[in-house]
N, C-alpha and C. Protein backbone atom coordinates (compact mmCIF):
# COMPACT_ATOMS: atom_id res chain seq x y z
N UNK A 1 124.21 164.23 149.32
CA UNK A 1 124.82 164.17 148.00
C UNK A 1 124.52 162.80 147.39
N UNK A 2 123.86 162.70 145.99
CA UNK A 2 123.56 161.71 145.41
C UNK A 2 125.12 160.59 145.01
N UNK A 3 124.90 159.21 144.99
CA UNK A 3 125.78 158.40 145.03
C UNK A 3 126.86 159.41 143.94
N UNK A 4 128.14 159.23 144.57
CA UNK A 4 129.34 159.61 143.16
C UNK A 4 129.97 159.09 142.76
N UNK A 5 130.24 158.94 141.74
CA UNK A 5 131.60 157.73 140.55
C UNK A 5 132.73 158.63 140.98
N UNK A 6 133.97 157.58 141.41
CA UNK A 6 135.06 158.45 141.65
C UNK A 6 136.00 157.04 140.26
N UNK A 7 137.10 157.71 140.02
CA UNK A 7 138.02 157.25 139.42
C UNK A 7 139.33 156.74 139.61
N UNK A 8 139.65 156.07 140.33
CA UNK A 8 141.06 155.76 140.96
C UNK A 8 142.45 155.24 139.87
N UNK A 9 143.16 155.98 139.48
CA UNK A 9 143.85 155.43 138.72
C UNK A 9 145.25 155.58 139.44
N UNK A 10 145.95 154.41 140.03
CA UNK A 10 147.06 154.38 140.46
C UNK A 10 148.21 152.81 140.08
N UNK A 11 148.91 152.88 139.97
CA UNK A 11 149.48 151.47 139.42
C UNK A 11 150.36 150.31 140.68
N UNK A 12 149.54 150.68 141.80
CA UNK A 12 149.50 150.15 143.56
C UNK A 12 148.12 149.42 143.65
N UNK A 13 147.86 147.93 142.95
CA UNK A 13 146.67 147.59 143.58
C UNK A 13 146.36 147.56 144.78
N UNK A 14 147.30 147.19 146.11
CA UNK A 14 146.81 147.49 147.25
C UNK A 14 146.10 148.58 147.66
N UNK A 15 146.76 150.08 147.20
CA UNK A 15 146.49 151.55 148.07
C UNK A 15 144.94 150.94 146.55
N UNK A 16 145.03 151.18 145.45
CA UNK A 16 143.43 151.37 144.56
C UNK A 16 142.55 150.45 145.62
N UNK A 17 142.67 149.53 146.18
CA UNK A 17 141.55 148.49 146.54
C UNK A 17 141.75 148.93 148.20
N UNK A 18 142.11 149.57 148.71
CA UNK A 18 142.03 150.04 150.27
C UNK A 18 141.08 150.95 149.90
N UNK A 19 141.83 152.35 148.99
CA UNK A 19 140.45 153.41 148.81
C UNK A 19 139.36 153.04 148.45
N UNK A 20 139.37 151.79 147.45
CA UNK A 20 138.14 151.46 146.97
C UNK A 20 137.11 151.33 147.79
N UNK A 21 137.38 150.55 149.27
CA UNK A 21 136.93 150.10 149.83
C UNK A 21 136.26 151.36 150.99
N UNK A 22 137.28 151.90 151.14
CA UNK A 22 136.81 153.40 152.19
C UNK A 22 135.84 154.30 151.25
N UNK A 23 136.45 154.52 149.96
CA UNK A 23 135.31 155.05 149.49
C UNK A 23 133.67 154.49 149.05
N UNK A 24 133.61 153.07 149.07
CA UNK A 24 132.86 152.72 148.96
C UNK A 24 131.95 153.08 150.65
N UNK A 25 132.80 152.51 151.28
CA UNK A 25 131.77 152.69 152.68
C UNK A 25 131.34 154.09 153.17
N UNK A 26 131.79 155.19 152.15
CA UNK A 26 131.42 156.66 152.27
C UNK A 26 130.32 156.35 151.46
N UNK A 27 130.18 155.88 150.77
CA UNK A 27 128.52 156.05 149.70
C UNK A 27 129.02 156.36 148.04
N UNK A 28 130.28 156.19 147.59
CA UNK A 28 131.01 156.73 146.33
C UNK A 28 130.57 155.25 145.53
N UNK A 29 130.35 155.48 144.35
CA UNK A 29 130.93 154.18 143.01
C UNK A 29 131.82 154.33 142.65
N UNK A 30 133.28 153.69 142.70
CA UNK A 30 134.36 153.37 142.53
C UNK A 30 134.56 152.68 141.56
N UNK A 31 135.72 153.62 140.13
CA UNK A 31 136.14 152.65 138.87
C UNK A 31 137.41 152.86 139.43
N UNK A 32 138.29 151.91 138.47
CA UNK A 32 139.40 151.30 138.86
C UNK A 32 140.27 151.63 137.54
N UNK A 33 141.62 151.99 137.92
CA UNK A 33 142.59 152.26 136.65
C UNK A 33 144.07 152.07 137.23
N UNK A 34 144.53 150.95 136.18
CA UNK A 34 146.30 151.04 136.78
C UNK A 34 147.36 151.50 135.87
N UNK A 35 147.01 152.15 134.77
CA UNK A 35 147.78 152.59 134.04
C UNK A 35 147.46 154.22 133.73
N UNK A 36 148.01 154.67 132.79
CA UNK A 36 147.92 155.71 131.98
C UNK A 36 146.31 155.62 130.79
N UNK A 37 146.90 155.09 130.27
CA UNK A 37 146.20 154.72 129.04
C UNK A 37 144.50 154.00 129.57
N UNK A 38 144.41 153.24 130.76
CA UNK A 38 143.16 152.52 131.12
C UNK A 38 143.08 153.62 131.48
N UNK A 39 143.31 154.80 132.51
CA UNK A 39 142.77 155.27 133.24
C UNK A 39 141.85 156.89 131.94
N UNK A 40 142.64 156.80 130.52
CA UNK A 40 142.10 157.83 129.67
C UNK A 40 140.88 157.00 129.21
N UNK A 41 140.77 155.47 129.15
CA UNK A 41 139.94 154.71 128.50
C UNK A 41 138.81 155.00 129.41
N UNK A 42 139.13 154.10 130.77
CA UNK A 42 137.45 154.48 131.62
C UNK A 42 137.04 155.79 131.40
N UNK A 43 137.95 157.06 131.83
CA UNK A 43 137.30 158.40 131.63
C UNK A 43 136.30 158.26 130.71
N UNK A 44 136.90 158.21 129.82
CA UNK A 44 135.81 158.54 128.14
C UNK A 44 134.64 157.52 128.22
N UNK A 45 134.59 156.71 129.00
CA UNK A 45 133.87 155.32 128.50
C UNK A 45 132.77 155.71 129.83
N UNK A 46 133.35 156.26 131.05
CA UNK A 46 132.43 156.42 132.29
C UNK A 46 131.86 157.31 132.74
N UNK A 47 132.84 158.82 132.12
CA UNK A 47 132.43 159.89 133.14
C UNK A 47 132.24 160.15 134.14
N UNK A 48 133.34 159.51 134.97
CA UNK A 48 133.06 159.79 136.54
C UNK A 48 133.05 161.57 137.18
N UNK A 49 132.50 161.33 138.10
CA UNK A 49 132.62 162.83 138.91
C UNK A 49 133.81 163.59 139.46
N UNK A 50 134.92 162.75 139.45
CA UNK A 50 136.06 163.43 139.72
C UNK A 50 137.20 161.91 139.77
N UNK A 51 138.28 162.58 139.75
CA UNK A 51 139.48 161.62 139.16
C UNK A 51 140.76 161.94 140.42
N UNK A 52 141.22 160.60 141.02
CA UNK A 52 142.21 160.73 141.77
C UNK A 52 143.25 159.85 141.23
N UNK A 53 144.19 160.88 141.07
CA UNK A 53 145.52 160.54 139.30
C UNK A 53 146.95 160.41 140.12
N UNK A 54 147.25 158.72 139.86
CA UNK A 54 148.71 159.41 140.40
C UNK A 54 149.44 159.72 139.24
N UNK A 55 150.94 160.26 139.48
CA UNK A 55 151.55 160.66 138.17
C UNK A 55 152.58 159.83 137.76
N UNK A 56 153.34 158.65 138.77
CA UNK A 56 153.88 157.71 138.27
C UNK A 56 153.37 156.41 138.28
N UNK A 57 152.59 156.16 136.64
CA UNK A 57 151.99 155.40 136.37
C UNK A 57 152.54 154.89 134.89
N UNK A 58 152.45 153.47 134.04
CA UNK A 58 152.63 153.16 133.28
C UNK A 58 152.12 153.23 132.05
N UNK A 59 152.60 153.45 130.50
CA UNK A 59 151.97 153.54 130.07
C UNK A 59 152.11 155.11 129.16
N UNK A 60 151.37 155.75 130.19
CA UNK A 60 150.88 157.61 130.12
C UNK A 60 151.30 157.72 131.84
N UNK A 61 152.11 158.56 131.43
CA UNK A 61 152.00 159.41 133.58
C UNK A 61 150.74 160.01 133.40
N UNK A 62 150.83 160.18 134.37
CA UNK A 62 149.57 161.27 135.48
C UNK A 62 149.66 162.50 134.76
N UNK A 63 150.95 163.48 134.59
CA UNK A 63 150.79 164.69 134.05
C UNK A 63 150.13 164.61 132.62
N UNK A 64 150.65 163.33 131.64
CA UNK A 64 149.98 163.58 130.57
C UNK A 64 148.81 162.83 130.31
N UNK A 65 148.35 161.94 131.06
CA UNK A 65 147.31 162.08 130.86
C UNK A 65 145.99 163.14 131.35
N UNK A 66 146.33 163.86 132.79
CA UNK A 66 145.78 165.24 132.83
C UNK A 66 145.47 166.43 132.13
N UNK A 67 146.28 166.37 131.05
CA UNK A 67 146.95 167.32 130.05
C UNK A 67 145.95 166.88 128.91
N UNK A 68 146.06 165.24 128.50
CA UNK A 68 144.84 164.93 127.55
C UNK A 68 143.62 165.36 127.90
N UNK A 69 143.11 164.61 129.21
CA UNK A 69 141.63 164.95 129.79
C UNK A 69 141.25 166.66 129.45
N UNK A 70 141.88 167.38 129.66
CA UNK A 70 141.89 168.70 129.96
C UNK A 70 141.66 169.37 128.61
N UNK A 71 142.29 168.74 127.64
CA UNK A 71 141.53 169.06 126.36
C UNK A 71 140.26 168.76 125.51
N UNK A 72 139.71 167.52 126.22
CA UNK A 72 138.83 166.96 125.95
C UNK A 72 137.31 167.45 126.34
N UNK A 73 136.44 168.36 125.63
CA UNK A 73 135.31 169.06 126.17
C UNK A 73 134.22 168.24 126.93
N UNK A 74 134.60 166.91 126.80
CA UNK A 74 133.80 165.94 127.45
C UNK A 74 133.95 165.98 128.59
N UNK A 75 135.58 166.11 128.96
CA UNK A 75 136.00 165.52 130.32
C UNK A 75 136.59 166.55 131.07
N UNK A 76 137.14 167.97 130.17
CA UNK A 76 137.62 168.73 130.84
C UNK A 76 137.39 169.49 132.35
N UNK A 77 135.86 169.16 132.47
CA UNK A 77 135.08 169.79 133.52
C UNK A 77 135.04 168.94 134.99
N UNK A 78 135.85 167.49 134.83
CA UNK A 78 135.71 166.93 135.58
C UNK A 78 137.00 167.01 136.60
N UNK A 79 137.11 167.42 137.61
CA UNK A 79 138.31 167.64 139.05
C UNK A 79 139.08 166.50 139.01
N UNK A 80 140.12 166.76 139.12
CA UNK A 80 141.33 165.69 139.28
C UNK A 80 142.49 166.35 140.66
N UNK A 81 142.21 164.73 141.36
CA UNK A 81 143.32 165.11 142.61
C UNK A 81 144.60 164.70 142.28
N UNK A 82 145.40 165.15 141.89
CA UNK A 82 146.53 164.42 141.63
C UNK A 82 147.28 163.77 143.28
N UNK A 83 147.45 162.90 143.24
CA UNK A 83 147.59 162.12 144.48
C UNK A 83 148.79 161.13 144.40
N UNK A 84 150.36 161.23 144.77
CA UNK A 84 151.45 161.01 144.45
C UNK A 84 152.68 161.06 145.10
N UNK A 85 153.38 160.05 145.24
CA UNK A 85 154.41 160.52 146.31
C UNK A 85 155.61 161.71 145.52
N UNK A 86 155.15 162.02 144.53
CA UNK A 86 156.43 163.10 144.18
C UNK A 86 155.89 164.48 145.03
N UNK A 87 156.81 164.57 146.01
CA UNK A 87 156.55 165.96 146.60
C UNK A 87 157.25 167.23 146.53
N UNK A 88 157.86 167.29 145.83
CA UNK A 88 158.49 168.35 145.36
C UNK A 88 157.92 169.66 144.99
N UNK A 89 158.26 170.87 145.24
CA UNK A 89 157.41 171.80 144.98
C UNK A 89 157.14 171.82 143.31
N UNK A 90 158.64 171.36 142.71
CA UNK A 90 158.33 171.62 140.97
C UNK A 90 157.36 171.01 140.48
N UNK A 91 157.40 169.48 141.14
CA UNK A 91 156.07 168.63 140.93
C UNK A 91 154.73 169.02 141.63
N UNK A 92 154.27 169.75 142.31
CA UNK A 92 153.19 170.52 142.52
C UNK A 92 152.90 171.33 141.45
N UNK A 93 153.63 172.31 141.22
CA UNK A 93 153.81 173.05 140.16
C UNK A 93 153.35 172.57 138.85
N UNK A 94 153.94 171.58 138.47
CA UNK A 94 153.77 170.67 137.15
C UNK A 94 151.96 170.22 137.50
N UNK A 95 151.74 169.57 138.12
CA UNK A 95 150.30 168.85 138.26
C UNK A 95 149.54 169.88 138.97
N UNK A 96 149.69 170.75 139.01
CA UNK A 96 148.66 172.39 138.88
C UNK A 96 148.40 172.51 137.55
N UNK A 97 149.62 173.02 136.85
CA UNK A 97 149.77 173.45 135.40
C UNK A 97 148.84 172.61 134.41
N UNK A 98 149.06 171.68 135.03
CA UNK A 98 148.50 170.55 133.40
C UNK A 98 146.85 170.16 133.95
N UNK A 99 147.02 170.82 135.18
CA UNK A 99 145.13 170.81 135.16
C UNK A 99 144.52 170.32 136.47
N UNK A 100 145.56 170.00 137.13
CA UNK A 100 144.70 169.38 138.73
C UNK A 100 144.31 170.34 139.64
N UNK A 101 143.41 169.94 140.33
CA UNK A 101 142.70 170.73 140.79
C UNK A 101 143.39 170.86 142.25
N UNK A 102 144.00 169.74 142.63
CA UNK A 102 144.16 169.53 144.12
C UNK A 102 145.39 168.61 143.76
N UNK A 103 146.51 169.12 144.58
CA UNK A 103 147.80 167.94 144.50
C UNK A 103 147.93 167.52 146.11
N UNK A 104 147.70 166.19 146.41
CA UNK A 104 147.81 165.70 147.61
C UNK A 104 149.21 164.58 147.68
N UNK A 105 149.63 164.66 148.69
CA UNK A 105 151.29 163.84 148.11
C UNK A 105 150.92 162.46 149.74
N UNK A 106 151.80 161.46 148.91
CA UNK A 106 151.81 159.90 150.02
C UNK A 106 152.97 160.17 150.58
N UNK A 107 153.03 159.71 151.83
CA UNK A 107 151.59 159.30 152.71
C UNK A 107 150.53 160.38 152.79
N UNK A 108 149.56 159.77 153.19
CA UNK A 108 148.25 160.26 153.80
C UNK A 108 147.31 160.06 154.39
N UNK A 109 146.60 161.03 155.17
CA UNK A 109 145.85 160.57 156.08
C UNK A 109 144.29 160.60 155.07
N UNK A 110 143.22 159.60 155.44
CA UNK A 110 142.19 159.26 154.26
C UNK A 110 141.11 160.39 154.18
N UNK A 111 141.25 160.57 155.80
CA UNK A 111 140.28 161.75 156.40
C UNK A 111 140.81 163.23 154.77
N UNK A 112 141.77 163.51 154.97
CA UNK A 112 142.39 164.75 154.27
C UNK A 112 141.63 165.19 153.00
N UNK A 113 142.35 163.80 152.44
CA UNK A 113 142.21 163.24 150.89
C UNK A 113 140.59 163.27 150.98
N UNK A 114 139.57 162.53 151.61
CA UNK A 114 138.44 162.80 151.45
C UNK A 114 137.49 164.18 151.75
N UNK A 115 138.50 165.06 152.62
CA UNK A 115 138.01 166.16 152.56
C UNK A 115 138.11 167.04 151.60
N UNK A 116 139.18 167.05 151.06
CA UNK A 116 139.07 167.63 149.29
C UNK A 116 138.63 166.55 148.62
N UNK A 117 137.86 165.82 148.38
CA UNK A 117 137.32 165.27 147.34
C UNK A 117 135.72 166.02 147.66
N UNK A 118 135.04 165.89 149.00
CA UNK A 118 134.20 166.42 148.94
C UNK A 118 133.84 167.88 148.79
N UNK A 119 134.69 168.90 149.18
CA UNK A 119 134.88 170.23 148.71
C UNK A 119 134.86 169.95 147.35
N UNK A 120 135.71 169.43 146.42
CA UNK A 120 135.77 169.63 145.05
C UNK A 120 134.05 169.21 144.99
N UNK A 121 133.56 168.22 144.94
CA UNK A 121 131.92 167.40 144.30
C UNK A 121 131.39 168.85 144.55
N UNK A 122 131.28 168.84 145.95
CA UNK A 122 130.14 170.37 146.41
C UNK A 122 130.34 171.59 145.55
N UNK A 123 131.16 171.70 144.57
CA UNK A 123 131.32 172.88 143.74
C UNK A 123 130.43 172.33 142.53
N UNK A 124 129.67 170.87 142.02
CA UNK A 124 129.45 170.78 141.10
C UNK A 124 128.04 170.85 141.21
């Protein structure tokens, strides 16, 4: 699989710059987002290959900015993991609805999380 842009938008610089780093040593290009609002800006500005969204973020949550992307014919096509400690089934529910492809909840193991990221790419 040719190098992939992934999108990290979480408002935890530690956990963004740990994945950064694992995903980098998988072979990924890694952008960086800690808000709501940065993380709608890079989209539009980068087009990465898929988007790992948490939903409590500043700014714009996770659900609405999913909800924007999703209307957007530019970006709509692009997979979003929603990745979040709200584990609740309603909150599964909710970040299905508004467009994610995959809801993975914290903690987690990296192995997991990177196994649906690569299932999702291999569909594209």
């Amino acid at each position: 699989m040719p190098n992939r842009t992934i999108l990290i938008a979480d408002d935890e610089p530690d956990l963004v710059e740990m994945l950064k780093l694992k995903f980098e040593s998988e072979g990924f290009h890694v952008l960086e987002a800690y808000n709501g609002e940065q993380a709608l800006e890079e989209m539009k500005k980068q087009k990465p290959d898929l988007i790992v969204l948490d939903i409590m973020m500043p700014k714009i949550n996770g659900y609405q900015v999913c909800r924007e992307m999703k209307k957007d014919p530019n970006l709509k096509h692009i997979p979003v993991v929603m990745f979040t400690a709200k584990a609740q089934e309603a909150d599964r529910f909710w970040g299905l609805e508004v467009g994610a492809d995959v809801y993975v909840t914290k903690p987690f193991e990296f192995e997991g999380l990177k196994k649906e990221i690569d299932r999702l790419l291999s569909k594209k």
